[in-house]
PDB file of N, CA and C in Angstrom:
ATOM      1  N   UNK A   1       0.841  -1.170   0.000  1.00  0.00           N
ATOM      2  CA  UNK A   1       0.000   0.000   0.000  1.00  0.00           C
ATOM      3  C   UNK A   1       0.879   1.223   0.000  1.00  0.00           C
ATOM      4  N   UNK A   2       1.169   2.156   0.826  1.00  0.00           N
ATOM      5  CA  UNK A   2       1.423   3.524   0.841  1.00  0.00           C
ATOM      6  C   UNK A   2       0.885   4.344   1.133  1.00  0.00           C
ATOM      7  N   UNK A   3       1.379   5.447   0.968  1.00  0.00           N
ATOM      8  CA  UNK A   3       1.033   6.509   1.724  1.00  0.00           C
ATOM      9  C   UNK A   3       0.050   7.014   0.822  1.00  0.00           C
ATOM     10  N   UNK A   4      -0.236   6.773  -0.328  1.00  0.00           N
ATOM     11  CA  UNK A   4      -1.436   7.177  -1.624  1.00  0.00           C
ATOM     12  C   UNK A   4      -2.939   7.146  -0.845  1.00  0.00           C
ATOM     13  N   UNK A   5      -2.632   6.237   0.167  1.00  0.00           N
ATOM     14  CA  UNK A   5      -4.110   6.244   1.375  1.00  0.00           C
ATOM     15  C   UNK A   5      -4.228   6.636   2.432  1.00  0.00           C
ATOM     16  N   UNK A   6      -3.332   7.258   2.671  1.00  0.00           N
ATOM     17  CA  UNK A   6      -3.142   8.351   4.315  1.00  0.00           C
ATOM     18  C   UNK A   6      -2.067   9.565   3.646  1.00  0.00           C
ATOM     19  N   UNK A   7      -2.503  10.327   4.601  1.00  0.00           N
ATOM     20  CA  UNK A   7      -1.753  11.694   4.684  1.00  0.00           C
ATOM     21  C   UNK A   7      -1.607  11.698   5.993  1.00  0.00           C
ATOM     22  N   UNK A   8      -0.140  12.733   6.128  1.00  0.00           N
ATOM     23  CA  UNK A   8       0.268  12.538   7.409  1.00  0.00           C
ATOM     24  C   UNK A   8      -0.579  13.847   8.324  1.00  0.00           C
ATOM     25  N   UNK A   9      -0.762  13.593   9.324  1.00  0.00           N
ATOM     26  CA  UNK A   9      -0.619  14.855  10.280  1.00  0.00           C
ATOM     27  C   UNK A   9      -0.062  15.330  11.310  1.00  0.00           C
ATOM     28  N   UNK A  10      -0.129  16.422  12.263  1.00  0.00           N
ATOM     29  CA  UNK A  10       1.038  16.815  13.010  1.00  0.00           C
ATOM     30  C   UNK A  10       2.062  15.653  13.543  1.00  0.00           C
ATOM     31  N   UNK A  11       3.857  15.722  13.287  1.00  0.00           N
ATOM     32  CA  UNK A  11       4.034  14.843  13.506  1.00  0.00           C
ATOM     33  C   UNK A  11       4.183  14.278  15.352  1.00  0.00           C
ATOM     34  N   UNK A  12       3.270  15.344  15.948  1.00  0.00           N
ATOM     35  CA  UNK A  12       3.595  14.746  17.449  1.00  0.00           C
ATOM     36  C   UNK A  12       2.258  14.249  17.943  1.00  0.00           C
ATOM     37  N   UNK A  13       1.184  14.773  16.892  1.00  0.00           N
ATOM     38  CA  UNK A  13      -0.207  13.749  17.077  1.00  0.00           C
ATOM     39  C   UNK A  13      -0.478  12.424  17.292  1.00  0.00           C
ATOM     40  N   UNK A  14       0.351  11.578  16.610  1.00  0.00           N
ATOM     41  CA  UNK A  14       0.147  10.386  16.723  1.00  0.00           C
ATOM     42  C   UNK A  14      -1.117   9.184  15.840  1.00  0.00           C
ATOM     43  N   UNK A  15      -1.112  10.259  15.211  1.00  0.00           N
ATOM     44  CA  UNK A  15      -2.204  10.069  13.862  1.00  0.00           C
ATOM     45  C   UNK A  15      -2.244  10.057  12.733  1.00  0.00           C
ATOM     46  N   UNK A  16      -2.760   9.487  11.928  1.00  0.00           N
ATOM     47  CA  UNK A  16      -2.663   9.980  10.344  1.00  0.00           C
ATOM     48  C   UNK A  16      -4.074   9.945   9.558  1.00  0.00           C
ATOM     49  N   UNK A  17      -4.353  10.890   8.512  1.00  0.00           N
ATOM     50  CA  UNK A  17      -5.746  11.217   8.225  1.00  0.00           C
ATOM     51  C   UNK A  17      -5.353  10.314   7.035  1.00  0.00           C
ATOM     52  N   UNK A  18      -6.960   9.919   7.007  1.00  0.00           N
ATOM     53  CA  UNK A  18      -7.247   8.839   5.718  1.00  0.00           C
ATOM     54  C   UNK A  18      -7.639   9.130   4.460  1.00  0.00           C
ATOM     55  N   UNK A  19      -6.772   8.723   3.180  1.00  0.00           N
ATOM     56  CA  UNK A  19      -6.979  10.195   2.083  1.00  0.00           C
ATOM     57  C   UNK A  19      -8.221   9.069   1.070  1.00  0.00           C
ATOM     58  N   UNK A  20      -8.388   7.653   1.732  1.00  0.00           N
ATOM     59  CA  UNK A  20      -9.147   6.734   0.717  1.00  0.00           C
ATOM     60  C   UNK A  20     -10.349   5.996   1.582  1.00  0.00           C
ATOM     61  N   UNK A  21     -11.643   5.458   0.839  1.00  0.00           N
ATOM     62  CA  UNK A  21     -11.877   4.493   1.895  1.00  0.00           C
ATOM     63  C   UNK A  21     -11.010   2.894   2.263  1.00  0.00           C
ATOM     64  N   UNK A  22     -11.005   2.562   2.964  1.00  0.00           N
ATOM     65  CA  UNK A  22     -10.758   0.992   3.392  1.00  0.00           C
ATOM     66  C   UNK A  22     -11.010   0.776   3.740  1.00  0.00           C
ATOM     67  N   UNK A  23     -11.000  -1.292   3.713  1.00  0.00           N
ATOM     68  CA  UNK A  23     -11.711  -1.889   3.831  1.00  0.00           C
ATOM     69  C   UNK A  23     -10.743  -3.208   4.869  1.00  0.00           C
ATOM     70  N   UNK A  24     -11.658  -3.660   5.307  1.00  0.00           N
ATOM     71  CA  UNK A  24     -11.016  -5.047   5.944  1.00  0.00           C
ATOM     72  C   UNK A  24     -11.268  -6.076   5.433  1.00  0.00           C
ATOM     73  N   UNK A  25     -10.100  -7.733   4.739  1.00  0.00           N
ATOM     74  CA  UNK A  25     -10.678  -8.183   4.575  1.00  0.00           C
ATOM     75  C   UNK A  25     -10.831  -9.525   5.636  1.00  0.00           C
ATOM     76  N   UNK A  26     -11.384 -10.473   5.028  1.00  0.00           N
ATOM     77  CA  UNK A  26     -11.818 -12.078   6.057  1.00  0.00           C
ATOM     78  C   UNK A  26     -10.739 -11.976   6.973  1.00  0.00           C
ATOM     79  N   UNK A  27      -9.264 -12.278   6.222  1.00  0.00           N
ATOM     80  CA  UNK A  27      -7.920 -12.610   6.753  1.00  0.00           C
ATOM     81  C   UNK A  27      -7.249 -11.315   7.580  1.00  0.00           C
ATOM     82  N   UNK A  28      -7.927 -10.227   7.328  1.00  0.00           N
ATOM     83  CA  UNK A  28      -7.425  -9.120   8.094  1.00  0.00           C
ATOM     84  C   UNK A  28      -6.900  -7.803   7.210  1.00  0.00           C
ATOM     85  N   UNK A  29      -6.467  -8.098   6.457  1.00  0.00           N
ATOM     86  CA  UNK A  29      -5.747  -7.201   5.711  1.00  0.00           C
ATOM     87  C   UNK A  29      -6.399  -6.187   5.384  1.00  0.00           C
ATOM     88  N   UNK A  30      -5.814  -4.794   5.200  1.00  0.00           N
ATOM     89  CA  UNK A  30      -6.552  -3.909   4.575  1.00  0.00           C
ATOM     90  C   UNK A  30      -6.670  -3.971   2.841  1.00  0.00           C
ATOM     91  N   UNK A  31      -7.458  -3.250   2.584  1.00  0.00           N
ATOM     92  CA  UNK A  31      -7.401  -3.359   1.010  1.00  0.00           C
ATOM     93  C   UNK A  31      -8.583  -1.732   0.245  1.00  0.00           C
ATOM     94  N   UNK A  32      -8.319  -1.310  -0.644  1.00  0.00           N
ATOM     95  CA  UNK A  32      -9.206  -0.307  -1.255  1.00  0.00           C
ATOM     96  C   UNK A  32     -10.721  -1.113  -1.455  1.00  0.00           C
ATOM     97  N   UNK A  33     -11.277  -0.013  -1.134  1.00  0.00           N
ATOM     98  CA  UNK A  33     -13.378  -0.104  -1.074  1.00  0.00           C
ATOM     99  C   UNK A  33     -13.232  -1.157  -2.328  1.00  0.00           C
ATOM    100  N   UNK A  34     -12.698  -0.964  -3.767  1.00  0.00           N
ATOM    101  CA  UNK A  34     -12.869  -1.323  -4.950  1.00  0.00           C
ATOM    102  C   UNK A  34     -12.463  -2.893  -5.160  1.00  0.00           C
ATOM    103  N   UNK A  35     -11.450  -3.743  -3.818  1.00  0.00           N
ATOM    104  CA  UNK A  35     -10.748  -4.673  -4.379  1.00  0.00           C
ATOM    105  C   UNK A  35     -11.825  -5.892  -3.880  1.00  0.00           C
ATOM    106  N   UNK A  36     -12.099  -6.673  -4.514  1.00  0.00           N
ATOM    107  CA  UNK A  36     -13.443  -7.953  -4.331  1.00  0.00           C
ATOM    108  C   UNK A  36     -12.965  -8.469  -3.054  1.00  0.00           C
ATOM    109  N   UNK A  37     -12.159  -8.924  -2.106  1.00  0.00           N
ATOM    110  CA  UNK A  37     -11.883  -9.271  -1.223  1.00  0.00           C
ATOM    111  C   UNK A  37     -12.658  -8.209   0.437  1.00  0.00           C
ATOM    112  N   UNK A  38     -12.652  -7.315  -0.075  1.00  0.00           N
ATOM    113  CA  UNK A  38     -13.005  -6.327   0.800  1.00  0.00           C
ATOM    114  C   UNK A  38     -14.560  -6.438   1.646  1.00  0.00           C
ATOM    115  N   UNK A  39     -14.331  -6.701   2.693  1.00  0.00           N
ATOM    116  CA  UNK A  39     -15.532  -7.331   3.857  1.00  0.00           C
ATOM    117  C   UNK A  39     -15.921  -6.216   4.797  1.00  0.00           C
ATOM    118  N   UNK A  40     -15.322  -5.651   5.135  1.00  0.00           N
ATOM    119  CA  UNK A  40     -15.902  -4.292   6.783  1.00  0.00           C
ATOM    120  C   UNK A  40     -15.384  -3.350   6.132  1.00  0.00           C
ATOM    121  N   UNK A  41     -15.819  -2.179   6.152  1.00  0.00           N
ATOM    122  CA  UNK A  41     -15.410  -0.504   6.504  1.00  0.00           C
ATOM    123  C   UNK A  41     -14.464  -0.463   7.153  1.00  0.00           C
ATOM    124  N   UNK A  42     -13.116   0.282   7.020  1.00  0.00           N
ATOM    125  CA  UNK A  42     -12.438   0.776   8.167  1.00  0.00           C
ATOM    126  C   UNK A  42     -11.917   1.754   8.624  1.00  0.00           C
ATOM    127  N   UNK A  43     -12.748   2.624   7.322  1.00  0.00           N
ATOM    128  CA  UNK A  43     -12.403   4.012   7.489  1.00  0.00           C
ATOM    129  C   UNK A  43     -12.525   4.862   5.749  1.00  0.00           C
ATOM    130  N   UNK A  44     -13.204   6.331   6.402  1.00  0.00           N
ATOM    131  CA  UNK A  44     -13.805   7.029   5.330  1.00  0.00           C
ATOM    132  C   UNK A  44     -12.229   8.017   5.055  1.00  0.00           C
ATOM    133  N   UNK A  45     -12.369   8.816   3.888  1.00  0.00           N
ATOM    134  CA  UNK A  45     -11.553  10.140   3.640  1.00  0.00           C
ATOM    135  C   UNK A  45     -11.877  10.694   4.697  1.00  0.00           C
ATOM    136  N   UNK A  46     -10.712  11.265   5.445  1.00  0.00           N
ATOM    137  CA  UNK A  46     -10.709  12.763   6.574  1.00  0.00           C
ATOM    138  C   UNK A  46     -10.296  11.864   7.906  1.00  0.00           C
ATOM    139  N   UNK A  47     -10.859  10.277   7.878  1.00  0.00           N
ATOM    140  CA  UNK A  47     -10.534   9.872   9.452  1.00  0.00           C
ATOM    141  C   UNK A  47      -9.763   9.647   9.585  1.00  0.00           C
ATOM    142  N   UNK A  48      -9.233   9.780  11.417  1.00  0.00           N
ATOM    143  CA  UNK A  48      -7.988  10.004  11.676  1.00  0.00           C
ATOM    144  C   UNK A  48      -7.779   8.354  11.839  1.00  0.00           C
ATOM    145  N   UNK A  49      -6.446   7.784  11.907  1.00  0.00           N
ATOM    146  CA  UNK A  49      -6.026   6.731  12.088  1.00  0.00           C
ATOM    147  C   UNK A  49      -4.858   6.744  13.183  1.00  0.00           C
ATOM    148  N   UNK A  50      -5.088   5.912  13.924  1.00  0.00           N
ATOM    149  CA  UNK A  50      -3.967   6.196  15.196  1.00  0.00           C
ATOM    150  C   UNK A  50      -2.442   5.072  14.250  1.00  0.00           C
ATOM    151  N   UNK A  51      -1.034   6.361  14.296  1.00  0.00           N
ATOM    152  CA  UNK A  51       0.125   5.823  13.684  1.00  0.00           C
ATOM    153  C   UNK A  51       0.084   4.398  13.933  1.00  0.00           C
ATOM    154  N   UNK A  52      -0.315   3.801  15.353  1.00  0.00           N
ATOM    155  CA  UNK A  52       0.195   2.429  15.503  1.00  0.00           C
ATOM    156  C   UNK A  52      -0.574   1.572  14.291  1.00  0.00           C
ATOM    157  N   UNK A  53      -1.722   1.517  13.764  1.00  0.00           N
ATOM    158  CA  UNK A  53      -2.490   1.057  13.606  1.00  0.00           C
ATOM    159  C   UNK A  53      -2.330   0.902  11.836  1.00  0.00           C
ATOM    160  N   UNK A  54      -2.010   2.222  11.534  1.00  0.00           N
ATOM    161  CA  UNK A  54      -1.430   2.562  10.163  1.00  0.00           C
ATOM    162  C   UNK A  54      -0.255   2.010   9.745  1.00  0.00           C
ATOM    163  N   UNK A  55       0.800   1.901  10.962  1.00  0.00           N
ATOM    164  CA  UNK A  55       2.131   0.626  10.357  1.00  0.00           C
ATOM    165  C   UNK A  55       1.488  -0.738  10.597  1.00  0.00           C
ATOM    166  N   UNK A  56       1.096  -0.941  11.588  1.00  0.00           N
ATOM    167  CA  UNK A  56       0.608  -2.729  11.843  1.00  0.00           C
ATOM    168  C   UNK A  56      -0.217  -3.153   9.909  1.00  0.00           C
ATOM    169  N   UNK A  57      -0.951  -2.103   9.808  1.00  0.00           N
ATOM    170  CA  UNK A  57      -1.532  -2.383   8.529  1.00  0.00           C
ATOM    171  C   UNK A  57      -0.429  -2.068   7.119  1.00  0.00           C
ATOM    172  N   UNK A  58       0.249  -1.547   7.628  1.00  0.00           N
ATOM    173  CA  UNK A  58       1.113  -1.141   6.043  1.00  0.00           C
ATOM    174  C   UNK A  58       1.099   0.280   5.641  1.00  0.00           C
ATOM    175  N   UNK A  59       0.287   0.927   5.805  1.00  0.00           N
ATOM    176  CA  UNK A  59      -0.237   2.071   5.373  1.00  0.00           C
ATOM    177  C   UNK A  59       1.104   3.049   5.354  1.00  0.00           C
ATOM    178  N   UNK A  60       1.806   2.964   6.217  1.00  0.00           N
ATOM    179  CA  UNK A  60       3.496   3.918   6.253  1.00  0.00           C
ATOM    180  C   UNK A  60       4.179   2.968   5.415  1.00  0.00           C
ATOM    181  N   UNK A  61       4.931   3.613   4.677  1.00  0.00           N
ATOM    182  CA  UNK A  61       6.543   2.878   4.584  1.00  0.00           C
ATOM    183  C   UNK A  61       7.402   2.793   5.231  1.00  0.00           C
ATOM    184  N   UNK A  62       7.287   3.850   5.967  1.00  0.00           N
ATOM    185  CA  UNK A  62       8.728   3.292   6.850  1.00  0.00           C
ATOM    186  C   UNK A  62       8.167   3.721   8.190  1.00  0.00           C
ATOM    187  N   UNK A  63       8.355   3.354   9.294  1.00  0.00           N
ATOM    188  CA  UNK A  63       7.872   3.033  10.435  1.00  0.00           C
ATOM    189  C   UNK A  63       8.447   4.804  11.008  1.00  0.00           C
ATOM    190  N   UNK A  64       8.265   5.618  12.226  1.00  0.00           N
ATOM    191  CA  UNK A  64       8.337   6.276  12.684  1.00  0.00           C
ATOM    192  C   UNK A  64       9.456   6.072  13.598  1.00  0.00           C
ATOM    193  N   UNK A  65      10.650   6.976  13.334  1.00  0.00           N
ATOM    194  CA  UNK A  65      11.499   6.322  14.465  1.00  0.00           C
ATOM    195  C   UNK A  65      11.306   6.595  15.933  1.00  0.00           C
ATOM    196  N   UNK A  66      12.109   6.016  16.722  1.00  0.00           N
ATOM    197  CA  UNK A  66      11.735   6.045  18.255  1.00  0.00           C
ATOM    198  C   UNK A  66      12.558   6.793  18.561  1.00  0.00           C
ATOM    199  N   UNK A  67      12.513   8.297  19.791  1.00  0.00           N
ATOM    200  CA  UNK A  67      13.114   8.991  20.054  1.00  0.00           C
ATOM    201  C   UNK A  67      14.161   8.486  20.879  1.00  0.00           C
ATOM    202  N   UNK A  68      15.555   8.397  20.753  1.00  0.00           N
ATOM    203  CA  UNK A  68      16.699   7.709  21.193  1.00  0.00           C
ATOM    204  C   UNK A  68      16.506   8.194  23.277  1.00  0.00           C
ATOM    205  N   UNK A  69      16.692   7.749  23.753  1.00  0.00           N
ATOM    206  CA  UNK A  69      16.681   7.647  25.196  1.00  0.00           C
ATOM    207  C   UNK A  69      17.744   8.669  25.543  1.00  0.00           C
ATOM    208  N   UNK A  70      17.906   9.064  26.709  1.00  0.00           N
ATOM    209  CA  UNK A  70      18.903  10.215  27.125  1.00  0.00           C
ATOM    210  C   UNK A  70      19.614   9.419  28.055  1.00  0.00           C
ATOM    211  N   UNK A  71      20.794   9.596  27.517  1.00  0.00           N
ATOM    212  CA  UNK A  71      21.952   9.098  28.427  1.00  0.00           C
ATOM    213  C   UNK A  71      22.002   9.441  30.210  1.00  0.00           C
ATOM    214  N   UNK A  72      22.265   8.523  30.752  1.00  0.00           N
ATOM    215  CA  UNK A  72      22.343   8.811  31.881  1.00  0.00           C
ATOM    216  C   UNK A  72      23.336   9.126  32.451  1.00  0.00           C
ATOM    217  N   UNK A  73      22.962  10.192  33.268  1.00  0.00           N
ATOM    218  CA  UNK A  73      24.454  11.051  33.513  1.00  0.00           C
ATOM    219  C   UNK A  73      25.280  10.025  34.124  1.00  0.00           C
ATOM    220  N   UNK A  74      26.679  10.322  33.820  1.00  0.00           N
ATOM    221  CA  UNK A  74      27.756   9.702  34.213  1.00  0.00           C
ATOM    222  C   UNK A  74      27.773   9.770  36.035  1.00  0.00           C
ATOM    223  N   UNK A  75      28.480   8.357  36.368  1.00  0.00           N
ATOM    224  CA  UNK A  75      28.420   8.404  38.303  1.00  0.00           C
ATOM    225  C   UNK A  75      29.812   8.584  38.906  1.00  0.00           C
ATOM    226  N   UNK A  76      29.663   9.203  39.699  1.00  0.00           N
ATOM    227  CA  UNK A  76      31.229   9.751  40.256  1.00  0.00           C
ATOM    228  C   UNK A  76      31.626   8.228  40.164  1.00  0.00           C
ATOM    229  N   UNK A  77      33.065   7.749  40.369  1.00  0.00           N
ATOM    230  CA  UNK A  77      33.582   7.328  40.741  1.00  0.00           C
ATOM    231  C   UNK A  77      34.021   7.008  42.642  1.00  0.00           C
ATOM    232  N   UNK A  78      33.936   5.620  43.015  1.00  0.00           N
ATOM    233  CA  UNK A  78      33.379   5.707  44.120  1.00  0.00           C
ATOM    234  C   UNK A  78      35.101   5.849  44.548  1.00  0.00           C
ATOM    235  N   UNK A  79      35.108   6.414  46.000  1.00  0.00           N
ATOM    236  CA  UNK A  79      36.312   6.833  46.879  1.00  0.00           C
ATOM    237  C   UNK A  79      36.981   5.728  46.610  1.00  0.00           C
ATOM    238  N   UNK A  80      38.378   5.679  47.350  1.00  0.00           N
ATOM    239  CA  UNK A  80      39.288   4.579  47.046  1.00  0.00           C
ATOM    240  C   UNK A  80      39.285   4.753  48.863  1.00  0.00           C
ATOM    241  N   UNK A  81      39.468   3.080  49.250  1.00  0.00           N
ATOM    242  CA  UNK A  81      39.190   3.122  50.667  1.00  0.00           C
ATOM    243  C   UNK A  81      41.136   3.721  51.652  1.00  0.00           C
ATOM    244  N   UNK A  82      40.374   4.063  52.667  1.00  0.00           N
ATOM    245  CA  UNK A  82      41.405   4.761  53.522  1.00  0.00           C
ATOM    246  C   UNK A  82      42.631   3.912  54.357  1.00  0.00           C
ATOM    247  N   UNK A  83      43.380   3.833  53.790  1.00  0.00           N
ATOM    248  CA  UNK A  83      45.013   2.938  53.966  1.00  0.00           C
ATOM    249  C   UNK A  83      45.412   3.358  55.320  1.00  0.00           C
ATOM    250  N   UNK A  84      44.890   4.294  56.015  1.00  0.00           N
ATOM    251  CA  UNK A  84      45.758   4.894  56.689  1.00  0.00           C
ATOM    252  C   UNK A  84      45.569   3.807  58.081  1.00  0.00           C
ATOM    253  N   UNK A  85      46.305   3.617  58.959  1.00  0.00           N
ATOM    254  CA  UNK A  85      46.501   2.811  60.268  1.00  0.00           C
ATOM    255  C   UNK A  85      45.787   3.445  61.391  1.00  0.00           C
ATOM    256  N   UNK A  86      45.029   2.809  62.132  1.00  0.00           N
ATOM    257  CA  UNK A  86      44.336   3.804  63.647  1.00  0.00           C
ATOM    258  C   UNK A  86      45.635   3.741  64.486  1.00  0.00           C
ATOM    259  N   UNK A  87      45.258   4.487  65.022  1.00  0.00           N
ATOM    260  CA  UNK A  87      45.980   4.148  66.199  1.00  0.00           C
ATOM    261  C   UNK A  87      46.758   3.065  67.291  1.00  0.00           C
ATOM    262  N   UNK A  88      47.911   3.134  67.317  1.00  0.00           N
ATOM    263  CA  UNK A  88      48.425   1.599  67.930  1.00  0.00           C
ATOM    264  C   UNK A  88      47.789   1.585  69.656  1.00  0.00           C
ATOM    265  N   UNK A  89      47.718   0.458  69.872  1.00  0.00           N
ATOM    266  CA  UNK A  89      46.773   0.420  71.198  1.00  0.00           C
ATOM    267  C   UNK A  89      48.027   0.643  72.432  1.00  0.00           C
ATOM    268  N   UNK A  90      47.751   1.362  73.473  1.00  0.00           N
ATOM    269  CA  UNK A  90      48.798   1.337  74.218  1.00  0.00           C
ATOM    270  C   UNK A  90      49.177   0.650  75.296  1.00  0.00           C
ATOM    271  N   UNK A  91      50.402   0.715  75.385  1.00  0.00           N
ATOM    272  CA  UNK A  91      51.198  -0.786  76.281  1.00  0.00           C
ATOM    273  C   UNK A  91      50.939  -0.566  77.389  1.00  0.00           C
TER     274      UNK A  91
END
C-alpha cells in the first residue's frame, strides 16, 4: 500500500488522516473499497487513524522512528578506601 491512502498529520499527534476508503478483509488485511476481497469498513476520507495502527496495517513505509533515550548522567567514581593505620593500642 502507501502513503497514496493516508496523509500525514502533526508529527507529534500520533495520527494519520485517511486520504481513501478501506476496507477489511476475512484474513485481516486492509485493502481499497474497490478490491473484491473487501468485507468491513475501516475508514472514510478525513478519518484520523492512530500511527500504531497505520504501520501494523502497512499504510506507512517506513515506520516512525523512536526517540533515542537520554543518556544517563555519568556516576562519580566511588572513593578509594582509607590505607591509613588507627591508632596503635597502648602498652
Amino acid at each position: 500500500m502507501g502513503l497514496e491512502y493516508v496523509k500525514s498529520a502533526a508529527p507529534d499527534d500520533g495520527h494519520v488522516i485517511a486520504a481513501a476508503r478501506l476496507c477489511l478483509t476475512e484474513d485481516g488485511r486492509l485493502v481499497p473499497e474497490s478490491d473484491p476481497a473487501a468485507r468491513w469498513l475501516f475508514c472514510v476520507p478525513g478519518t484520523p487513524i492512530k500511527r500504531a495502527d497505520a504501520e501494523r496495517y502497512g499504510l506507512l513505509d517506513e515506520p516512525e522512528p523512536e526517540p533515542e533515550p537520554e543518556p544517563e548522567p555519568a556516576k562519580a567514581k566511588p572513593s578509594a578506601p582509607n590505607k591509613a593505620r588507627g591508632r596503635a593500642a597502648d602498652k
